[in-house]
N, C-alpha and C. Protein backbone atom coordinates (compact mmCIF):
# COMPACT_ATOMS: atom_id res chain seq x y z
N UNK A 1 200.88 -99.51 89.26
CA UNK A 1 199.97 -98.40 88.97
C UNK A 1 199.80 -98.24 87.46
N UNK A 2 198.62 -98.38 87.06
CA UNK A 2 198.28 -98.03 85.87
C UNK A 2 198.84 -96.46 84.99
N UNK A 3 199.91 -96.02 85.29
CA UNK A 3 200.33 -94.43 85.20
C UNK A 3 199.96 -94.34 83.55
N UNK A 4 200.02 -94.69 82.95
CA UNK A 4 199.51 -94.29 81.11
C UNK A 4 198.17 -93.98 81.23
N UNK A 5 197.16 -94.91 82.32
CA UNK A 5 196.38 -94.54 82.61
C UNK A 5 195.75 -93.30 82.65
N UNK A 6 196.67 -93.11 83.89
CA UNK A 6 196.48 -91.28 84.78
C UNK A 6 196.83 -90.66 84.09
N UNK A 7 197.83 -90.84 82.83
CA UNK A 7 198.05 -89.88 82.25
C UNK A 7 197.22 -89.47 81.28
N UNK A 8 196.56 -90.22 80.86
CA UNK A 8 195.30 -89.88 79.87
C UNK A 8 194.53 -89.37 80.58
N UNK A 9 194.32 -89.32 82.10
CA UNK A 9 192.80 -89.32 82.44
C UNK A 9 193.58 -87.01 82.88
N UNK A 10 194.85 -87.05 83.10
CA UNK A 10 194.96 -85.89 83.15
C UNK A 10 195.45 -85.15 81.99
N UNK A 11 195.78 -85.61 80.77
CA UNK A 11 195.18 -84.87 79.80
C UNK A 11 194.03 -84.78 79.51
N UNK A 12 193.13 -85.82 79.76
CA UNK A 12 191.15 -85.15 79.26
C UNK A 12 190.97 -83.79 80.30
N UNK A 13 191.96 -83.99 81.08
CA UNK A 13 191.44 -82.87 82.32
C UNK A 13 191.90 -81.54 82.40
N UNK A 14 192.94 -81.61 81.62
CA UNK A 14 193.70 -80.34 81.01
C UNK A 14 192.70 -79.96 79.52
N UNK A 15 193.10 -80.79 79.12
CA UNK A 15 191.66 -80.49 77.18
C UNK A 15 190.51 -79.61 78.41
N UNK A 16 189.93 -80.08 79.27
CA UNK A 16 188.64 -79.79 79.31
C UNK A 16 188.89 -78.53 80.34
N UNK A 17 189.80 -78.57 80.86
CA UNK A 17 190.04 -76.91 81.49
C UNK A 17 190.44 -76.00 80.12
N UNK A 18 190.81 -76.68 79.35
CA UNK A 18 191.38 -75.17 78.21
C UNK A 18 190.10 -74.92 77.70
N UNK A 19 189.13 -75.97 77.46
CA UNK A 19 187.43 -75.99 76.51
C UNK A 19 186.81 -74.87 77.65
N UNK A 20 186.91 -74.81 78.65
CA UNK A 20 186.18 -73.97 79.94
C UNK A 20 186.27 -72.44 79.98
N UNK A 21 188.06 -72.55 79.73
CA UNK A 21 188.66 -71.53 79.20
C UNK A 21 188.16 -70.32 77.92
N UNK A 22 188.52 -70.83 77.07
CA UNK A 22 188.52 -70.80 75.89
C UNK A 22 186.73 -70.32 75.45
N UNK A 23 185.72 -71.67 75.88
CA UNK A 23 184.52 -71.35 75.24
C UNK A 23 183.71 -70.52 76.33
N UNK A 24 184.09 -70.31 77.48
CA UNK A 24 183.37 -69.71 78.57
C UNK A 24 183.13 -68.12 77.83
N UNK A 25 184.51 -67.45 77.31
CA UNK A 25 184.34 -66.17 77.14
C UNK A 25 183.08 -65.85 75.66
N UNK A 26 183.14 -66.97 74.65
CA UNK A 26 182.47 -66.65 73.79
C UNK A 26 180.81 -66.76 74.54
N UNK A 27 180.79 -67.74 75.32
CA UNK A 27 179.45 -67.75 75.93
C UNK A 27 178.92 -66.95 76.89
N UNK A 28 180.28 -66.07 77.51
CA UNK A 28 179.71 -65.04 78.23
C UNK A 28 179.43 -63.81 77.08
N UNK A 29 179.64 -63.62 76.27
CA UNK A 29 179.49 -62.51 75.28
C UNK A 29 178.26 -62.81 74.25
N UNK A 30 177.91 -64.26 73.92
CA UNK A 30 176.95 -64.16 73.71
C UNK A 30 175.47 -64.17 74.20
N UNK A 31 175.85 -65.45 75.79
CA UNK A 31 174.99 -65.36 76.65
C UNK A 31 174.03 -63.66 77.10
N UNK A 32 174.76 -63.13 77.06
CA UNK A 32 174.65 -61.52 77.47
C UNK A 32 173.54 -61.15 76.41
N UNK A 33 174.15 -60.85 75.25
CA UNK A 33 173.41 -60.72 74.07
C UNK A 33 172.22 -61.27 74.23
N UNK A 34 171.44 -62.74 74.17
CA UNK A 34 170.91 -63.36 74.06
C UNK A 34 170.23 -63.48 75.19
N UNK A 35 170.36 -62.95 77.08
CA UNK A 35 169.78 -62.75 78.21
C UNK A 35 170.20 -64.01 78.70
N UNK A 36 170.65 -64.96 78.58
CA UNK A 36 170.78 -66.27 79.57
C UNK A 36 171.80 -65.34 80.80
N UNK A 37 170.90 -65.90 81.64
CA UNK A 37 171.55 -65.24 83.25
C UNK A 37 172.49 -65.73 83.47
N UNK A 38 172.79 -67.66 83.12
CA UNK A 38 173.47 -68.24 84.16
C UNK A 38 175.07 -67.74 83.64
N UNK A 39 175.47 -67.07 82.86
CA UNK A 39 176.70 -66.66 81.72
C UNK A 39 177.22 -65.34 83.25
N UNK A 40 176.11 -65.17 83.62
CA UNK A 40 176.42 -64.39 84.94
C UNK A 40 176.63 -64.43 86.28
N UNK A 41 176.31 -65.76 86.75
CA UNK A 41 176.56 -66.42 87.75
C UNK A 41 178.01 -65.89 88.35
N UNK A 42 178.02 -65.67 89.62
CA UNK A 42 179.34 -64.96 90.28
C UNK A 42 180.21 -66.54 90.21
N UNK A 43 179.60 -67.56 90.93
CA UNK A 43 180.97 -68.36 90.62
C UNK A 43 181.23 -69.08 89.04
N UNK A 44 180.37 -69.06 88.17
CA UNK A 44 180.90 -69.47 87.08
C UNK A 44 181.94 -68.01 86.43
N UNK A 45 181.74 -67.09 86.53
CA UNK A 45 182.50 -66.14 85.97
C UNK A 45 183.85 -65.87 86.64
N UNK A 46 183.91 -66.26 88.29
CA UNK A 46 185.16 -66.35 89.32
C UNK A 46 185.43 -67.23 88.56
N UNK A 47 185.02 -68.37 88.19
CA UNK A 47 185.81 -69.73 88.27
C UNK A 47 186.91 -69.66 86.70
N UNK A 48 186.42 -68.74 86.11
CA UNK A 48 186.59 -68.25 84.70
C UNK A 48 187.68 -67.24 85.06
N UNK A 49 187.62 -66.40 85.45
CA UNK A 49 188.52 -65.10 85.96
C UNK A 49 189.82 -65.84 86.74
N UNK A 50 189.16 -66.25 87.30
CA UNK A 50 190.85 -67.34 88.25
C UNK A 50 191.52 -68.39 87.27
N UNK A 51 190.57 -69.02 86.50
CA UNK A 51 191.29 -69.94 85.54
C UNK A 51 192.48 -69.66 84.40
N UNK A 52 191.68 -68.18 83.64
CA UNK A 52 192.80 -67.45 82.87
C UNK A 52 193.64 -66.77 83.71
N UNK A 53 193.16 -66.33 84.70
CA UNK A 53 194.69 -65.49 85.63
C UNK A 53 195.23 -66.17 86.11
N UNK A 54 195.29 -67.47 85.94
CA UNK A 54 196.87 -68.72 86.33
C UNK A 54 197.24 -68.89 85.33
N UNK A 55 196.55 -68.87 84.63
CA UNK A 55 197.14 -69.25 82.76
C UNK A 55 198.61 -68.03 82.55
N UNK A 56 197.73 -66.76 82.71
CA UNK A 56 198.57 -65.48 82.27
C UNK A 56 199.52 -65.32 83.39
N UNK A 57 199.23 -65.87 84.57
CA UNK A 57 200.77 -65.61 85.71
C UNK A 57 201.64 -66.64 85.38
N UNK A 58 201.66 -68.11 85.09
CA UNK A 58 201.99 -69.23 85.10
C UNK A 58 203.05 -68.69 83.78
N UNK A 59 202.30 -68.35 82.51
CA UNK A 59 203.12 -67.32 81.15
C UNK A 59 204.15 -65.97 81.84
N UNK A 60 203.30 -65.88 82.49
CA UNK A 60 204.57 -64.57 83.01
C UNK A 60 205.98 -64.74 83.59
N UNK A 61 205.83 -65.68 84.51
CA UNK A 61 206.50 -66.35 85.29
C UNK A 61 207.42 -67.36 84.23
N UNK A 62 207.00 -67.91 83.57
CA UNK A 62 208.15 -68.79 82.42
C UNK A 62 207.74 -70.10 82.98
N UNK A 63 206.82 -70.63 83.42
CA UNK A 63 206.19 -71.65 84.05
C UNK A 63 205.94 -72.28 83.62
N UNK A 64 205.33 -74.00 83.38
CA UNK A 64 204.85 -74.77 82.53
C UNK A 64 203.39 -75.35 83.99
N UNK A 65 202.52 -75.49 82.89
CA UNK A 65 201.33 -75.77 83.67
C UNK A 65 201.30 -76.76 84.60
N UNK A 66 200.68 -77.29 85.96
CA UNK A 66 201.21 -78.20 86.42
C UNK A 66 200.73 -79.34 86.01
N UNK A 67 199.18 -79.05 85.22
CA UNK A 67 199.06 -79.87 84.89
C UNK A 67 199.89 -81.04 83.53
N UNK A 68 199.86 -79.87 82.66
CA UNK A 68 201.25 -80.32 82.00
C UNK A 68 202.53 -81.46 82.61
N UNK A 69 202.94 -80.66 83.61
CA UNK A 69 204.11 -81.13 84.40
C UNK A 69 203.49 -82.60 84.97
N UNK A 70 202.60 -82.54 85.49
CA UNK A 70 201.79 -84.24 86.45
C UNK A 70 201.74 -84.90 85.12
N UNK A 71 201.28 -84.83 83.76
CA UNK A 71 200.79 -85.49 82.88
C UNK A 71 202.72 -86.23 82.32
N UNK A 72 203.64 -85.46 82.40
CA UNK A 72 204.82 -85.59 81.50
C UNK A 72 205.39 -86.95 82.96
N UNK A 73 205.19 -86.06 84.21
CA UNK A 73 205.71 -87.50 84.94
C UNK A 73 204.76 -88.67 85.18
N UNK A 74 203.83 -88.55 84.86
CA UNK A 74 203.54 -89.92 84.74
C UNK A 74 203.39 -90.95 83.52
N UNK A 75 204.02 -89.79 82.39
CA UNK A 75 204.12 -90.75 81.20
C UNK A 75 205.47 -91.19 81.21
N UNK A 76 206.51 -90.61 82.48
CA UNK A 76 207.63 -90.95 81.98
C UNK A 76 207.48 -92.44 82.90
N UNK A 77 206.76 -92.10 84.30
CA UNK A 77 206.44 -93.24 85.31
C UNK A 77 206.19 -94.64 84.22
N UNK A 78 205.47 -94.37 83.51
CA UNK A 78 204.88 -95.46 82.41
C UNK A 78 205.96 -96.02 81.45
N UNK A 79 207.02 -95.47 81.68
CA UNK A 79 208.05 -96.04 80.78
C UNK A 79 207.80 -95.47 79.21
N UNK A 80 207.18 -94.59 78.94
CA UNK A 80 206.38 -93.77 77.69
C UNK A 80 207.83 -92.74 76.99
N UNK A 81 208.68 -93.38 75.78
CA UNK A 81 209.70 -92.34 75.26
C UNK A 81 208.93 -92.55 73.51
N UNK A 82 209.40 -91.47 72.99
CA UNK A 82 208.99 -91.53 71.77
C UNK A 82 207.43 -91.57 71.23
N UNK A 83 206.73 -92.07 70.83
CA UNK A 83 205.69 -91.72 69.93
C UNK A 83 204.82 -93.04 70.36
N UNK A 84 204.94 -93.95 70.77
CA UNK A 84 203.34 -94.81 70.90
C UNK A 84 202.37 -94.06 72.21
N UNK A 85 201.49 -93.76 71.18
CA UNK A 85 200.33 -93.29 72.09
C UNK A 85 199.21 -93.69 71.60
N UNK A 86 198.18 -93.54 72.36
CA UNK A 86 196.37 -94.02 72.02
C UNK A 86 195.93 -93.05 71.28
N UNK A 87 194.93 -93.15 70.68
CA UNK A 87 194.16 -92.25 70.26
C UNK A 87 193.90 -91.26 70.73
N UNK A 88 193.35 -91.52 71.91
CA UNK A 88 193.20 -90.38 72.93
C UNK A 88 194.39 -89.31 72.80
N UNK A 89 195.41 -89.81 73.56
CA UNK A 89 197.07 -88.65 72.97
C UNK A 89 196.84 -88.44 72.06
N UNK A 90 196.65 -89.15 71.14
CA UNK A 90 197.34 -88.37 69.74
C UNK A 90 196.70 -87.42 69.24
N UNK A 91 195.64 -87.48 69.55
CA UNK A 91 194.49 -86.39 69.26
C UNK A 91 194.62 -85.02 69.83
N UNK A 92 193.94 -85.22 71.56
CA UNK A 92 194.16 -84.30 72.52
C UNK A 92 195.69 -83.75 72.12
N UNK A 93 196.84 -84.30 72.78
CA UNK A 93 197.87 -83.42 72.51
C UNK A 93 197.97 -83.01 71.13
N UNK A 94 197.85 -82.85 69.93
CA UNK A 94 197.80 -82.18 68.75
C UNK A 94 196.87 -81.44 69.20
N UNK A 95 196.26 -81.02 69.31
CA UNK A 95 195.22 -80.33 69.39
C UNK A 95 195.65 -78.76 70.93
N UNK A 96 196.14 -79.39 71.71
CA UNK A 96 196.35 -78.94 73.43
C UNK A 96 197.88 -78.08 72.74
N UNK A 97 198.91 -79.27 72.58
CA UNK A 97 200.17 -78.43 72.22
C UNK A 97 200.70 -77.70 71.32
N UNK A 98 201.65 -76.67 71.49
CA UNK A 98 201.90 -76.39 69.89
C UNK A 98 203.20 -75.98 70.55
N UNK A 99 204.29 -75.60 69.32
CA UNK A 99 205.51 -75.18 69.38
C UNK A 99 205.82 -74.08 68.97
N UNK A 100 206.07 -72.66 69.93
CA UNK A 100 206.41 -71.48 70.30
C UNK A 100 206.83 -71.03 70.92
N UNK A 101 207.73 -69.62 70.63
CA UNK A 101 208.43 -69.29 71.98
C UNK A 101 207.75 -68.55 73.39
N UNK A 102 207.85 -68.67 74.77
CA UNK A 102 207.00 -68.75 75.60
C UNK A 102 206.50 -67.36 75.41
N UNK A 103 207.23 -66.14 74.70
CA UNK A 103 206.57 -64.84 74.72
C UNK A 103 205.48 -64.66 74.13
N UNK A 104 205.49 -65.74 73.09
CA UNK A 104 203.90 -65.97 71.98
C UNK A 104 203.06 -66.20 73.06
N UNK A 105 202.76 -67.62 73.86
CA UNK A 105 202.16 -67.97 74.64
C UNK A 105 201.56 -66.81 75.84
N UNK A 106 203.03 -66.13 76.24
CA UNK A 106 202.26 -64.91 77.17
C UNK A 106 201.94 -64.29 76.41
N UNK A 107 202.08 -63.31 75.19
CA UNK A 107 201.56 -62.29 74.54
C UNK A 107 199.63 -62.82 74.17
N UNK A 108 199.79 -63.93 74.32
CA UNK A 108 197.93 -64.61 73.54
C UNK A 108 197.36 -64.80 74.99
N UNK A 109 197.94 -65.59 75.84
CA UNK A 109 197.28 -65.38 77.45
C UNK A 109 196.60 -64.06 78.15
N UNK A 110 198.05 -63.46 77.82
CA UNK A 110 197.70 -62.19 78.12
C UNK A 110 196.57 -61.03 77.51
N UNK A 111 196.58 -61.11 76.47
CA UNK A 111 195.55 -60.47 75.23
C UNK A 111 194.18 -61.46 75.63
N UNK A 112 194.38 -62.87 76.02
CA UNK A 112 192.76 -62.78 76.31
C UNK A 112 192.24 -62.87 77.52
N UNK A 113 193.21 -62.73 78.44
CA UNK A 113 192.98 -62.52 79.69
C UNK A 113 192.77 -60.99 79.73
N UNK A 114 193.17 -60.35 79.38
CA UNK A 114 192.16 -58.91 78.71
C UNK A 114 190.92 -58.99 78.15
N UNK A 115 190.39 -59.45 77.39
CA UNK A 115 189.34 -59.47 76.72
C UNK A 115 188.12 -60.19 78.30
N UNK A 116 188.75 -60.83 78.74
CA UNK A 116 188.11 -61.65 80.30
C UNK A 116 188.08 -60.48 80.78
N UNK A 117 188.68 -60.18 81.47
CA UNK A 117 188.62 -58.87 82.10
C UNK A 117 187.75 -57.81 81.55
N UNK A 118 187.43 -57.62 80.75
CA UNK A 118 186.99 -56.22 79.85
C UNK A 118 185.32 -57.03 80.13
N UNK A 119 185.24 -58.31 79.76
CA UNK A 119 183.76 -58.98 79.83
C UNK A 119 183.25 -58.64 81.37
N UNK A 120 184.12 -59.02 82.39
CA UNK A 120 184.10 -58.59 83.76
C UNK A 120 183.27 -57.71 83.79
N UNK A 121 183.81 -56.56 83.23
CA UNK A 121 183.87 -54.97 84.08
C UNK A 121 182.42 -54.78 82.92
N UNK A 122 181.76 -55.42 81.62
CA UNK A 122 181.02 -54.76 80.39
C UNK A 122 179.74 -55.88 80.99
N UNK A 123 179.86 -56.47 81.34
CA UNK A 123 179.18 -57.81 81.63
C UNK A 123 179.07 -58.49 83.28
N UNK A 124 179.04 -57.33 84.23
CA UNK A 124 179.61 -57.70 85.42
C UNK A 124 178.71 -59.21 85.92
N UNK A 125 179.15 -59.84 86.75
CA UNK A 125 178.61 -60.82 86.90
C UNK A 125 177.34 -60.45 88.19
N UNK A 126 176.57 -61.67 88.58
CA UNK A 126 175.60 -61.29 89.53
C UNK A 126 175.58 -62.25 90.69
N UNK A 127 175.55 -61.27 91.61
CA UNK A 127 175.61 -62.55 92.84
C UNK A 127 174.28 -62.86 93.13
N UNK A 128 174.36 -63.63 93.90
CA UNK A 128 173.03 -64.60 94.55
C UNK A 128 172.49 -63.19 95.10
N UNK A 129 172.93 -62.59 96.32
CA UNK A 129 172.18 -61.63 97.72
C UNK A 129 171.71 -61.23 96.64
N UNK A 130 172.01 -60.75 95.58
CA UNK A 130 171.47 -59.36 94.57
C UNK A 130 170.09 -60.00 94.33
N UNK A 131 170.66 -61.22 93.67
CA UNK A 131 169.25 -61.36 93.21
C UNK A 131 167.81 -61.71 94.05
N UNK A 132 168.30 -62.67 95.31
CA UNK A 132 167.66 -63.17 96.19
C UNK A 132 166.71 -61.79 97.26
N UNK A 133 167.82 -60.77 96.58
CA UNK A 133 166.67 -59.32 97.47
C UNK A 133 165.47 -58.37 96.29
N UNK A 134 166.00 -59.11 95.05
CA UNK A 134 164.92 -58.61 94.06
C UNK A 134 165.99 -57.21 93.58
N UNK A 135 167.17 -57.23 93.84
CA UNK A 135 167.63 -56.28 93.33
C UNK A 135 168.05 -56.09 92.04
């Protein structure tokens, strides 16, 4: 099995859930501003609301992501100790990891899993029936 492989292909997949994360809220705050509807879409904003509330339980809990966790065993599967990595790693993880104690991590999860929430309730999202009845 190609496992260095998989393991790259599940760090692009972790990078690109934190990018989802991360840039969804600035685009729901400006989307709003600016009228783009789709920033309102019920499942892009669920999919957003569930994404940081595993983030902030996973922090609460003292948890490490699973994706994290799938990515570490299959670099170990790969025979992967010490420092040769691709470009790809070396990049993504600089960028993905950092070194803190896990209360930092929940205290920033948590603070913007607030700010998600607050967009929620200031910015509610719109379902389909609503719109599909002209409401």
């Amino acid at each position: 099995m190609p496992y260095q492989a998989l393991a790259n292909a599940v760090l692009l997949l972790h990078f690109a859930v934190v990018l989802f994360v991360v840039l969804s809220l600035p685009a729901i705050l400006v989307g709003n501003w600016r009228g783009w509807a789709w920033v309102n879409k019920f499942w892009f904003r669920s999919a957003h609301l569930l994404a940081i509330g595993v983030v902030v339980l996973q922090a609460w809990l003292g948890q490490h992501c699973a994706l994290t966790e799938l990515e570490s065993a299959l670099r170990v599967r790969a025979g992967e100790f010490g420092y040769e990595r691709s470009f790809i790693e070396y990049w993504v993880q600089r960028l993905l990891y950092y070194q803190a104690p896990l209360w930092v991590f929940a205290f920033l999860y948590t603070a913007f899993g607030a700010v998600v929430a607050w967009a929620w309730w200031r910015f509610p999202p719109t379902r389909v029936d609503a719109q599909r009845s002209g409401a």
